[in-house]
C-alpha atoms as a PDB file:
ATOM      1  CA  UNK A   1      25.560 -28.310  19.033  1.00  0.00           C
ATOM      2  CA  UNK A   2      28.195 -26.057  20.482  1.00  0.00           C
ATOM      3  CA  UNK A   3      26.372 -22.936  18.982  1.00  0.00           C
ATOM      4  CA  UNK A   4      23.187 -24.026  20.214  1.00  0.00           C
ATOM      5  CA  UNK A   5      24.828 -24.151  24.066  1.00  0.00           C
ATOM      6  CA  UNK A   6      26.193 -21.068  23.200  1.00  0.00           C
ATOM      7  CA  UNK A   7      23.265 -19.596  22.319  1.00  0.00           C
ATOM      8  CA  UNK A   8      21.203 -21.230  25.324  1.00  0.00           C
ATOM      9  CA  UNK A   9      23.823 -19.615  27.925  1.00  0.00           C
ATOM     10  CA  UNK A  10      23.013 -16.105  26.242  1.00  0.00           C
ATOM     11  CA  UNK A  11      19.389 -16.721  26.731  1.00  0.00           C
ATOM     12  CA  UNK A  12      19.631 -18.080  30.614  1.00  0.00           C
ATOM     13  CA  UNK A  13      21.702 -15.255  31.115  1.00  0.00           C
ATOM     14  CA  UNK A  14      19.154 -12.494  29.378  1.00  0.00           C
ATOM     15  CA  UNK A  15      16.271 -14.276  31.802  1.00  0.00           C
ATOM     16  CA  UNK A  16      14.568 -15.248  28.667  1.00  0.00           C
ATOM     17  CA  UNK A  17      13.097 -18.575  30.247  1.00  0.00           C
ATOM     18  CA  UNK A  18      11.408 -16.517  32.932  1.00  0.00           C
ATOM     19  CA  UNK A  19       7.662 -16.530  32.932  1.00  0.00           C
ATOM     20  CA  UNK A  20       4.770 -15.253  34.573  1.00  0.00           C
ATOM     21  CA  UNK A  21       3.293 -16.447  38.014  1.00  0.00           C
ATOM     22  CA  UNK A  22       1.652 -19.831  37.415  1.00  0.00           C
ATOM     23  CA  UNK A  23      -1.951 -18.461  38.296  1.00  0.00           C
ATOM     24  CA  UNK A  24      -1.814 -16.084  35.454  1.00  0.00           C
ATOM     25  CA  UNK A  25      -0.536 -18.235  32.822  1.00  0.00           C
ATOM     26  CA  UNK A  26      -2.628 -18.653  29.169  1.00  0.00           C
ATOM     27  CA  UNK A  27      -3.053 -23.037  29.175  1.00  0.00           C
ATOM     28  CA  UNK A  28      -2.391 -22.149  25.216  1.00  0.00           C
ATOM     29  CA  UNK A  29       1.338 -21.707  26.094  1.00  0.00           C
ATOM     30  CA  UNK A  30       1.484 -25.257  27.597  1.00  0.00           C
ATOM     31  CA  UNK A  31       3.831 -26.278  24.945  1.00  0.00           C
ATOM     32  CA  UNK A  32       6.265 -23.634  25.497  1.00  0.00           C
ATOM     33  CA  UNK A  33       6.928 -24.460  29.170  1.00  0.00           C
ATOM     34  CA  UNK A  34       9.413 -26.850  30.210  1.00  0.00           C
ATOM     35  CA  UNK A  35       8.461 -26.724  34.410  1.00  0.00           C
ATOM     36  CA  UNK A  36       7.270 -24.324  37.109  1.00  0.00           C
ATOM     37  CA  UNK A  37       9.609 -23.505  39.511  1.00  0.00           C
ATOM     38  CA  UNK A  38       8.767 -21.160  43.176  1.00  0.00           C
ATOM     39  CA  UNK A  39       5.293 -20.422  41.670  1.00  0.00           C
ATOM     40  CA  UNK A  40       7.046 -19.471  38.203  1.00  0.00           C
ATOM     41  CA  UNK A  41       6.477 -20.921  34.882  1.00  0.00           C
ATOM     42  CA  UNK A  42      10.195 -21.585  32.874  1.00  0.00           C
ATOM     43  CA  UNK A  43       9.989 -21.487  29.358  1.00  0.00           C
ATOM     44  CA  UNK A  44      11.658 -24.177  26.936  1.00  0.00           C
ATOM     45  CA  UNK A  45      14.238 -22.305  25.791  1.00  0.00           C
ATOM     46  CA  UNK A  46      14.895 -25.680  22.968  1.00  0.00           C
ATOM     47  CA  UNK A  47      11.492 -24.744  22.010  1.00  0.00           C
ATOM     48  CA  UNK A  48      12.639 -20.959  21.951  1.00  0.00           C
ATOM     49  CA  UNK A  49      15.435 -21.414  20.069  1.00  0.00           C
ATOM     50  CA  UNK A  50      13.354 -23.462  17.417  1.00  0.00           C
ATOM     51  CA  UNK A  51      11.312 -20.770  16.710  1.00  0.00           C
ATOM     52  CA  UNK A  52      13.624 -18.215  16.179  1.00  0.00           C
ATOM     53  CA  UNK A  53      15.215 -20.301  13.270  1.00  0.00           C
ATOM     54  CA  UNK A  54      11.839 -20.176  12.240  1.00  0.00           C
ATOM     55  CA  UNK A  55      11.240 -16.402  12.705  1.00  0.00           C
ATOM     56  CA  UNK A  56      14.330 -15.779  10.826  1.00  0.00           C
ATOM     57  CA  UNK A  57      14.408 -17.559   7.403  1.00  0.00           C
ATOM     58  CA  UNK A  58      10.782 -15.718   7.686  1.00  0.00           C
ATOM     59  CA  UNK A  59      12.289 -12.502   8.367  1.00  0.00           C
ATOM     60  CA  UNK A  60      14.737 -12.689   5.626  1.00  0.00           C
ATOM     61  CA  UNK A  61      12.066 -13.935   2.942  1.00  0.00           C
ATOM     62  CA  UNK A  62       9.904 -10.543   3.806  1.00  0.00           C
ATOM     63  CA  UNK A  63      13.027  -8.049   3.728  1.00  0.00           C
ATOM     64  CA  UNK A  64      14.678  -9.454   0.610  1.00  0.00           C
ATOM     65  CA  UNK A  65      11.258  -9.084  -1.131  1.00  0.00           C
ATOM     66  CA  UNK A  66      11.328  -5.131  -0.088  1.00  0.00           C
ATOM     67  CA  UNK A  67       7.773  -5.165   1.975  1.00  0.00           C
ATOM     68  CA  UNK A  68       8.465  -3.014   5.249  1.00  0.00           C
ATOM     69  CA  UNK A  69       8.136  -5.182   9.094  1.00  0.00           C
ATOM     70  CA  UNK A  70       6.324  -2.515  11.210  1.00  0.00           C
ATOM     71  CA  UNK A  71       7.560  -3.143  14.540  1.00  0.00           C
ATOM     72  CA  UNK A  72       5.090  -2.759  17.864  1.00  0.00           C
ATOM     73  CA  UNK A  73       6.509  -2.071  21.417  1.00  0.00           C
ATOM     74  CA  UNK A  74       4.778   0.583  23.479  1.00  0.00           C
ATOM     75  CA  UNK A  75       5.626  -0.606  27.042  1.00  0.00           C
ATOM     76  CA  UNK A  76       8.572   0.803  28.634  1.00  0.00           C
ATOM     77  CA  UNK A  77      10.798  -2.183  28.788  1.00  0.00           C
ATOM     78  CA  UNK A  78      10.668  -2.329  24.828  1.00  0.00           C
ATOM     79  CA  UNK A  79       9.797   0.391  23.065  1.00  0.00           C
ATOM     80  CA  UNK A  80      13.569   1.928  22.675  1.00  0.00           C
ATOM     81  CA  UNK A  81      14.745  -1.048  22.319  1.00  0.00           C
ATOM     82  CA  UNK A  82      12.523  -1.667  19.116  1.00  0.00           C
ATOM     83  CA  UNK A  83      12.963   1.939  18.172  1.00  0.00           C
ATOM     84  CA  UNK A  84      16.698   1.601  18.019  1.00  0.00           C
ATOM     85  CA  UNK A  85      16.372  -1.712  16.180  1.00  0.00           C
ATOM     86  CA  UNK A  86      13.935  -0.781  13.631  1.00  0.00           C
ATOM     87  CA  UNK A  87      16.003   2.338  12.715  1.00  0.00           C
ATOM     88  CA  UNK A  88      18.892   0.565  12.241  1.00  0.00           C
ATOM     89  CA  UNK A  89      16.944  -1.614   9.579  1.00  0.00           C
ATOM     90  CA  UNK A  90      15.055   1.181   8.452  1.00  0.00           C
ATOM     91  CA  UNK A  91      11.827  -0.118   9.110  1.00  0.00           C
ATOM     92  CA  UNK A  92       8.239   1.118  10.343  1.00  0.00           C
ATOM     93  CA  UNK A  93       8.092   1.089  13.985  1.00  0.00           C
ATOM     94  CA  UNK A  94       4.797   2.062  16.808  1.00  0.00           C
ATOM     95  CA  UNK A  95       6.193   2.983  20.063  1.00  0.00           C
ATOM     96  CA  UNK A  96       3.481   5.193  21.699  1.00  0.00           C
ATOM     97  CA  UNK A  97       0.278   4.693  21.790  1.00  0.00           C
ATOM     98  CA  UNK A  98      -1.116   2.257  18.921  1.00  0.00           C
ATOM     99  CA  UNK A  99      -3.595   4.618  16.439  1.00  0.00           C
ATOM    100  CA  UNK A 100      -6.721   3.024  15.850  1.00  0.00           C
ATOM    101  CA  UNK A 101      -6.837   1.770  12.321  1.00  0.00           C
ATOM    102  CA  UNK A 102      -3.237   2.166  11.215  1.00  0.00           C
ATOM    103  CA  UNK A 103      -3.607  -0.616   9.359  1.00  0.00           C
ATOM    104  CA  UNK A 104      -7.510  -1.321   8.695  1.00  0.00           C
ATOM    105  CA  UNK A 105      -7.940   2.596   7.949  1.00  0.00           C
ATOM    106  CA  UNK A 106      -4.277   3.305   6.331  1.00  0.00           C
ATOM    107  CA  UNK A 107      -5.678   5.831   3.613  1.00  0.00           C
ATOM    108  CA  UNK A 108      -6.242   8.085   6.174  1.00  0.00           C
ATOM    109  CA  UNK A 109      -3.147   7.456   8.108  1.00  0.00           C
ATOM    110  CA  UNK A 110      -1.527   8.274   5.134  1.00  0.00           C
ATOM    111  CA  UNK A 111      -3.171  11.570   4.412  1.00  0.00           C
ATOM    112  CA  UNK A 112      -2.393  12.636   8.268  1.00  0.00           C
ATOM    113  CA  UNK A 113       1.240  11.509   7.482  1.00  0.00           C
ATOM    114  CA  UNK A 114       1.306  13.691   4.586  1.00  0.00           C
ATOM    115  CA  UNK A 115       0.004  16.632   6.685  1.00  0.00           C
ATOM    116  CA  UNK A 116       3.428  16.645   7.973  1.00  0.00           C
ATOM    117  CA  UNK A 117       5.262  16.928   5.112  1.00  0.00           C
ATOM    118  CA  UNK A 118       2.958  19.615   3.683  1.00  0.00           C
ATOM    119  CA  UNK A 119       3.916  21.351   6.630  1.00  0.00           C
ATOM    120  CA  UNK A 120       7.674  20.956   6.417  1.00  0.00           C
ATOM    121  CA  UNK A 121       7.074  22.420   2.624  1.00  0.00           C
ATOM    122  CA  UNK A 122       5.473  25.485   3.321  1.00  0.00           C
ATOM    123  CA  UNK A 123       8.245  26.359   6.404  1.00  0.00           C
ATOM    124  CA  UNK A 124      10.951  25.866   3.325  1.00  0.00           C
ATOM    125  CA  UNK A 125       8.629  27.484   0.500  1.00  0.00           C
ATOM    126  CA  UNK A 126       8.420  30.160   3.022  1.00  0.00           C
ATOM    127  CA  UNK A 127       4.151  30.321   3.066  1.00  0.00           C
ATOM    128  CA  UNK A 128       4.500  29.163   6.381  1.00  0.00           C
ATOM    129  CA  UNK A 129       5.196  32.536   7.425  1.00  0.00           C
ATOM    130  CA  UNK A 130       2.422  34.598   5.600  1.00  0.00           C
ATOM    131  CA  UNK A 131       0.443  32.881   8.114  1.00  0.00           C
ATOM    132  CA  UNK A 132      -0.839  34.703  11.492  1.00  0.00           C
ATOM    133  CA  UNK A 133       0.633  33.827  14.684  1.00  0.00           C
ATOM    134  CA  UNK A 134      -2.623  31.343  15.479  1.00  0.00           C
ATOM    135  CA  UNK A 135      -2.487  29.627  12.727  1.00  0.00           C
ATOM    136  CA  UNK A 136       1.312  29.233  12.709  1.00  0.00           C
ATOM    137  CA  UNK A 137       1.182  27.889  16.361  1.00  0.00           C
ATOM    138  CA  UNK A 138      -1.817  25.656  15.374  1.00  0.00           C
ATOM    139  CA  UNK A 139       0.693  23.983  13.108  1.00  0.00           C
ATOM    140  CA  UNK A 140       3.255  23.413  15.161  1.00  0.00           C
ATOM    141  CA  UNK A 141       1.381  21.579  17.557  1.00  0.00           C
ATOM    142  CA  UNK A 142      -0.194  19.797  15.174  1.00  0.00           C
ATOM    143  CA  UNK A 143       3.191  18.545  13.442  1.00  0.00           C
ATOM    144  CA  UNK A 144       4.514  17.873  16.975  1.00  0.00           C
ATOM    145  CA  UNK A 145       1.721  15.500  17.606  1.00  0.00           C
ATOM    146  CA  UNK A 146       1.991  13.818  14.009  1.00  0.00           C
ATOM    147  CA  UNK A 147       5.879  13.140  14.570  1.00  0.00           C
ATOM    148  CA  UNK A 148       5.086  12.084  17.949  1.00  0.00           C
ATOM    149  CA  UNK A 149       2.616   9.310  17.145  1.00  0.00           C
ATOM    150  CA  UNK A 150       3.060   8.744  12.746  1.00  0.00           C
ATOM    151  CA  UNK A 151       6.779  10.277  12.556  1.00  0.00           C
ATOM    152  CA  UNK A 152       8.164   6.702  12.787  1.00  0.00           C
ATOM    153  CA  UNK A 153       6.362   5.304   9.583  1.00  0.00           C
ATOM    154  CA  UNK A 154       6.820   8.087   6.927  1.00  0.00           C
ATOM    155  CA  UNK A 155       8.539   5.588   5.041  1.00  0.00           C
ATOM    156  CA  UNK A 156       5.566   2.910   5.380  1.00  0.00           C
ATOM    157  CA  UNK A 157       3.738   4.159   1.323  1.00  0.00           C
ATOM    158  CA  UNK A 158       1.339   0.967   1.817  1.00  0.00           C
ATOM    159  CA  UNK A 159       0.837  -1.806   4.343  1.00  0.00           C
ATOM    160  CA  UNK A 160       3.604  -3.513   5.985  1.00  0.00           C
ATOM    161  CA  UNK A 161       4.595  -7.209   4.833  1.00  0.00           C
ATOM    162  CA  UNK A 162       4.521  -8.103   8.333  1.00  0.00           C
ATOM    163  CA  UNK A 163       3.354  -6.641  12.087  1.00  0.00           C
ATOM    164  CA  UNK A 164       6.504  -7.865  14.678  1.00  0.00           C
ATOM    165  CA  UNK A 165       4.979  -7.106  17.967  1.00  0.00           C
ATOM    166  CA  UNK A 166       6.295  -7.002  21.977  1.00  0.00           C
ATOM    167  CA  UNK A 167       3.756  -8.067  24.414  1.00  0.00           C
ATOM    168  CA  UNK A 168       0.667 -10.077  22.973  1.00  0.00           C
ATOM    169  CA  UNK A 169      -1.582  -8.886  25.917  1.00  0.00           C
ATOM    170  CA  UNK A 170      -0.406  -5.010  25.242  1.00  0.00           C
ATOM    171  CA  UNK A 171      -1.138  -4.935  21.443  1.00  0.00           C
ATOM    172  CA  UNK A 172      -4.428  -6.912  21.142  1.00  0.00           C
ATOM    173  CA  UNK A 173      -5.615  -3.709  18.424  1.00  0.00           C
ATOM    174  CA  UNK A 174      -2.897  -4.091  16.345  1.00  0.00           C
ATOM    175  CA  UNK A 175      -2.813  -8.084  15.931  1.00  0.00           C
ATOM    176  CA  UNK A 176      -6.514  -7.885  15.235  1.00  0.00           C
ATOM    177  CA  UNK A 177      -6.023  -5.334  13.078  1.00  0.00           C
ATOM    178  CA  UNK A 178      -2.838  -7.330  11.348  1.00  0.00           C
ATOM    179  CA  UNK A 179      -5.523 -10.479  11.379  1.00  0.00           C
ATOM    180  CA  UNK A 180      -7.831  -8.861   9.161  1.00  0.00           C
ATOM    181  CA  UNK A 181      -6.223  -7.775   6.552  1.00  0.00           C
ATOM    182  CA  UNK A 182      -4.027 -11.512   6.543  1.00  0.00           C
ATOM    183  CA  UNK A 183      -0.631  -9.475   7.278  1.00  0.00           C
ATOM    184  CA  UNK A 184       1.520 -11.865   9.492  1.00  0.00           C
ATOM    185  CA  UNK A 185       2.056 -11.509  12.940  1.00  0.00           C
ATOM    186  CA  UNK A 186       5.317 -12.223  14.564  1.00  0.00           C
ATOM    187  CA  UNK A 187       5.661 -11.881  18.568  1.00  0.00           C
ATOM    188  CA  UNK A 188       7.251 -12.526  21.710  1.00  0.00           C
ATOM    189  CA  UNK A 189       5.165 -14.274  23.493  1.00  0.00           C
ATOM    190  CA  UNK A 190       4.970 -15.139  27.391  1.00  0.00           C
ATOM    191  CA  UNK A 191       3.607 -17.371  29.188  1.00  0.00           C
ATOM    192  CA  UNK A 192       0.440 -15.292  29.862  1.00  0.00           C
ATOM    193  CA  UNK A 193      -0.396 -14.491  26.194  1.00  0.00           C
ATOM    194  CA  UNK A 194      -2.647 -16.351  24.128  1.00  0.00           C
ATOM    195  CA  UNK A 195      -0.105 -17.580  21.169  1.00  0.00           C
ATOM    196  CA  UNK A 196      -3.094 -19.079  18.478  1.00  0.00           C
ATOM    197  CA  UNK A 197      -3.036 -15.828  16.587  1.00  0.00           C
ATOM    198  CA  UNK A 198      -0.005 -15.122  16.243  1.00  0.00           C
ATOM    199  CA  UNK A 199       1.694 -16.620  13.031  1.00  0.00           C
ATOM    200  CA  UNK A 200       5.409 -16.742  14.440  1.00  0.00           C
ATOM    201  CA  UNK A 201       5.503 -17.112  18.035  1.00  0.00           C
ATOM    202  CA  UNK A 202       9.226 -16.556  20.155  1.00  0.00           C
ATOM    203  CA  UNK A 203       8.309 -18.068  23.585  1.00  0.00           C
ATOM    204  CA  UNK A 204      10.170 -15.510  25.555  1.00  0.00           C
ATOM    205  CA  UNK A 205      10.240 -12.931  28.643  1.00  0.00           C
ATOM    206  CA  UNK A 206       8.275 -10.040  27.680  1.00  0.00           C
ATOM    207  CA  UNK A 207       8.942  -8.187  30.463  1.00  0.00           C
ATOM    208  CA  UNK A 208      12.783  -7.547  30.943  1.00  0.00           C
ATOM    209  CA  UNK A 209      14.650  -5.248  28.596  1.00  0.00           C
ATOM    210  CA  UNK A 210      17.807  -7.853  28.635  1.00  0.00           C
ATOM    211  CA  UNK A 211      15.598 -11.033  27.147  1.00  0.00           C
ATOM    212  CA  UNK A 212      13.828  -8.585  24.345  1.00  0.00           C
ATOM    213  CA  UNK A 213      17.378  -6.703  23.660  1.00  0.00           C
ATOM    214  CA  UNK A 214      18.629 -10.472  23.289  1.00  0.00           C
ATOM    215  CA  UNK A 215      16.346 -11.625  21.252  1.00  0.00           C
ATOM    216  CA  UNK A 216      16.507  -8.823  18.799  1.00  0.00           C
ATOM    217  CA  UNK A 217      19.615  -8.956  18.312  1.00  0.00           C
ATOM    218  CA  UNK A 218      19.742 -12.482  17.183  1.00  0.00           C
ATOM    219  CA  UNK A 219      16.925 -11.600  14.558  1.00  0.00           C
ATOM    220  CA  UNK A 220      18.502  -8.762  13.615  1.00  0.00           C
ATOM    221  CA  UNK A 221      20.951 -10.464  11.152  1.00  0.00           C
ATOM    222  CA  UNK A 222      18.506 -12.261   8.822  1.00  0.00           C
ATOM    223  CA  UNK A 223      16.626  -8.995   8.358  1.00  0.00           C
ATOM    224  CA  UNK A 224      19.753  -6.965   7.127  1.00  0.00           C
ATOM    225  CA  UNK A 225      20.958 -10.272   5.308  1.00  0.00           C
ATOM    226  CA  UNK A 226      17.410  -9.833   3.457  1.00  0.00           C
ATOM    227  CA  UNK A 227      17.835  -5.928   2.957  1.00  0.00           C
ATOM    228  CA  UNK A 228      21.307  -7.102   1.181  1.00  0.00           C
ATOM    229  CA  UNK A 229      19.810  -9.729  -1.104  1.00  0.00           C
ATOM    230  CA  UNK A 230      17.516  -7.087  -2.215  1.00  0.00           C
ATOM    231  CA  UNK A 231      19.986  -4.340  -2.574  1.00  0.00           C
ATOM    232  CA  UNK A 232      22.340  -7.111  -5.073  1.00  0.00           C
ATOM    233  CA  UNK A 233      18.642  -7.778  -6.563  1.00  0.00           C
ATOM    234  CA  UNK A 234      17.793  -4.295  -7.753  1.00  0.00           C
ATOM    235  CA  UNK A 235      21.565  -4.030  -8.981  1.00  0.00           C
ATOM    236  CA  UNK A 236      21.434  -6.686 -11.350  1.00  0.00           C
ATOM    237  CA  UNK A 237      17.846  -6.202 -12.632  1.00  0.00           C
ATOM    238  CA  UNK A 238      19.344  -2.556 -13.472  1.00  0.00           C
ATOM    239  CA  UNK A 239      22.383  -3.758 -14.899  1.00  0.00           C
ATOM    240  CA  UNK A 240      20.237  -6.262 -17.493  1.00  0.00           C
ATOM    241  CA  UNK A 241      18.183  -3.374 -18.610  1.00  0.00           C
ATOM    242  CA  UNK A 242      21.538  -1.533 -19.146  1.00  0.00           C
ATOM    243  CA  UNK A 243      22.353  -4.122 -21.223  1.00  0.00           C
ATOM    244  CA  UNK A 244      18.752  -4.603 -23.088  1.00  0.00           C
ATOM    245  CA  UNK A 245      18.846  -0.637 -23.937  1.00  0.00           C
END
């Protein structure tokens, strides 16, 4: 009980109950909001806190199993926030613009990933400079724009285990695109989202760095607890075929 008041203090504090104005709010949230207050929705931050155990023990499961979480944030409250997080998990992240079909066209994400290190190979082969001045700048700006928008999932070789997204509303492309294929979707949702297709829903502020830094950092945790069950995992399944040779 104490931790949970502990952890309800850290959330009042990080604004995470805030919502939107009641005239823009999704009636789907309903059971996520505990009042309105001066033309505000507040969140249930019991209800909050529920569903971040929930997110968790989900998170974990996922990361010990060694499938990637691609991480989605491209609004400016989030996206270096999830950058920094997803780097220090070593995970996928998306924090410019989403590219159409990332996930429902990832063969040919892949080859335009792959462009880049082809790239990279031929400036340390040394072919890159047999080229003419054109054709070398043509490269350069073309592995500029690759890092820019693919540099952050050269470690993604196939699709994600899960899509953890910031702002519902924001990344409609990449949920549906998620949907398809039946990868699971977690997400902070606010109070003007529409929360039936997401899979693991976080009632929270979407909008203020402080509630997303917040929340992250109480996922944060279960994911590297996962990486390390996974880690002890591959020791011991090389250690028994040590011992079967």
């Amino acid at each position: 009980m104490n931790e949970e008041k502990q952890i309800i203090s850290q959330l009042l504090k990080a604004g995470v109950h805030y919502g939107h104005l009641t005239r823009k709010w999704n009636p789907n949230m309903a059971p996520y909001i505990h009042m309105e207050r001066g033309g505000i929705h507040i969140i249930n931050l019991y209800k909050t806190i529920a569903e971040i155990d929930r997110v968790k023990e989900a998170l974990e499961k996922i990361a010990s199993s060694g499938r990637k979480i691609l991480f989605v944030a491209t609004k400016k409250q989030a996206k270096e926030i999830v950058a920094k997080v997803a780097r220090e998990v070593n995970m996928p992240y998306i924090n410019e613009r989403w590219p159409g079909g990332m996930l429902t066209n990832f063969v040919t994400i892949r080859k335009a990933v792959r462009k880049m290190g082809t790239i990279d190979r031929m400036k340390k082969e040394g072919s890159f400079d047999t080229l003419s001045k054109r054709e070398r700048l043509q490269k350069i700006r073309l592995r500029a724009k690759l890092e820019k928008n693919l540099g952050s999932i050269v470690s993604m070789e196939k699709l994600p285990g899960a899509l953890f997204v910031v702002d519902v509303v924001r990344e409609q492309i990449a949920i549906r695109e998620a949907s398809k294929l039946k990868i699971p979707v977690f997400a902070l949702v606010d109070t003007n989202s529409d929360p039936r297709n997401i899979d693991f829903i976080i009632p929270a502020n979407d909008d203020s760095s402080k509630s997303i830094d917040l929340i992250f950092q109480l996922i944060l945790p279960s994911i590297r607890k996962g990486l390390e069950i996974r880690k002890e995992n591959l020791k011991k399944q090389a250690e028994e075929k040590k011992s079967e040779a």
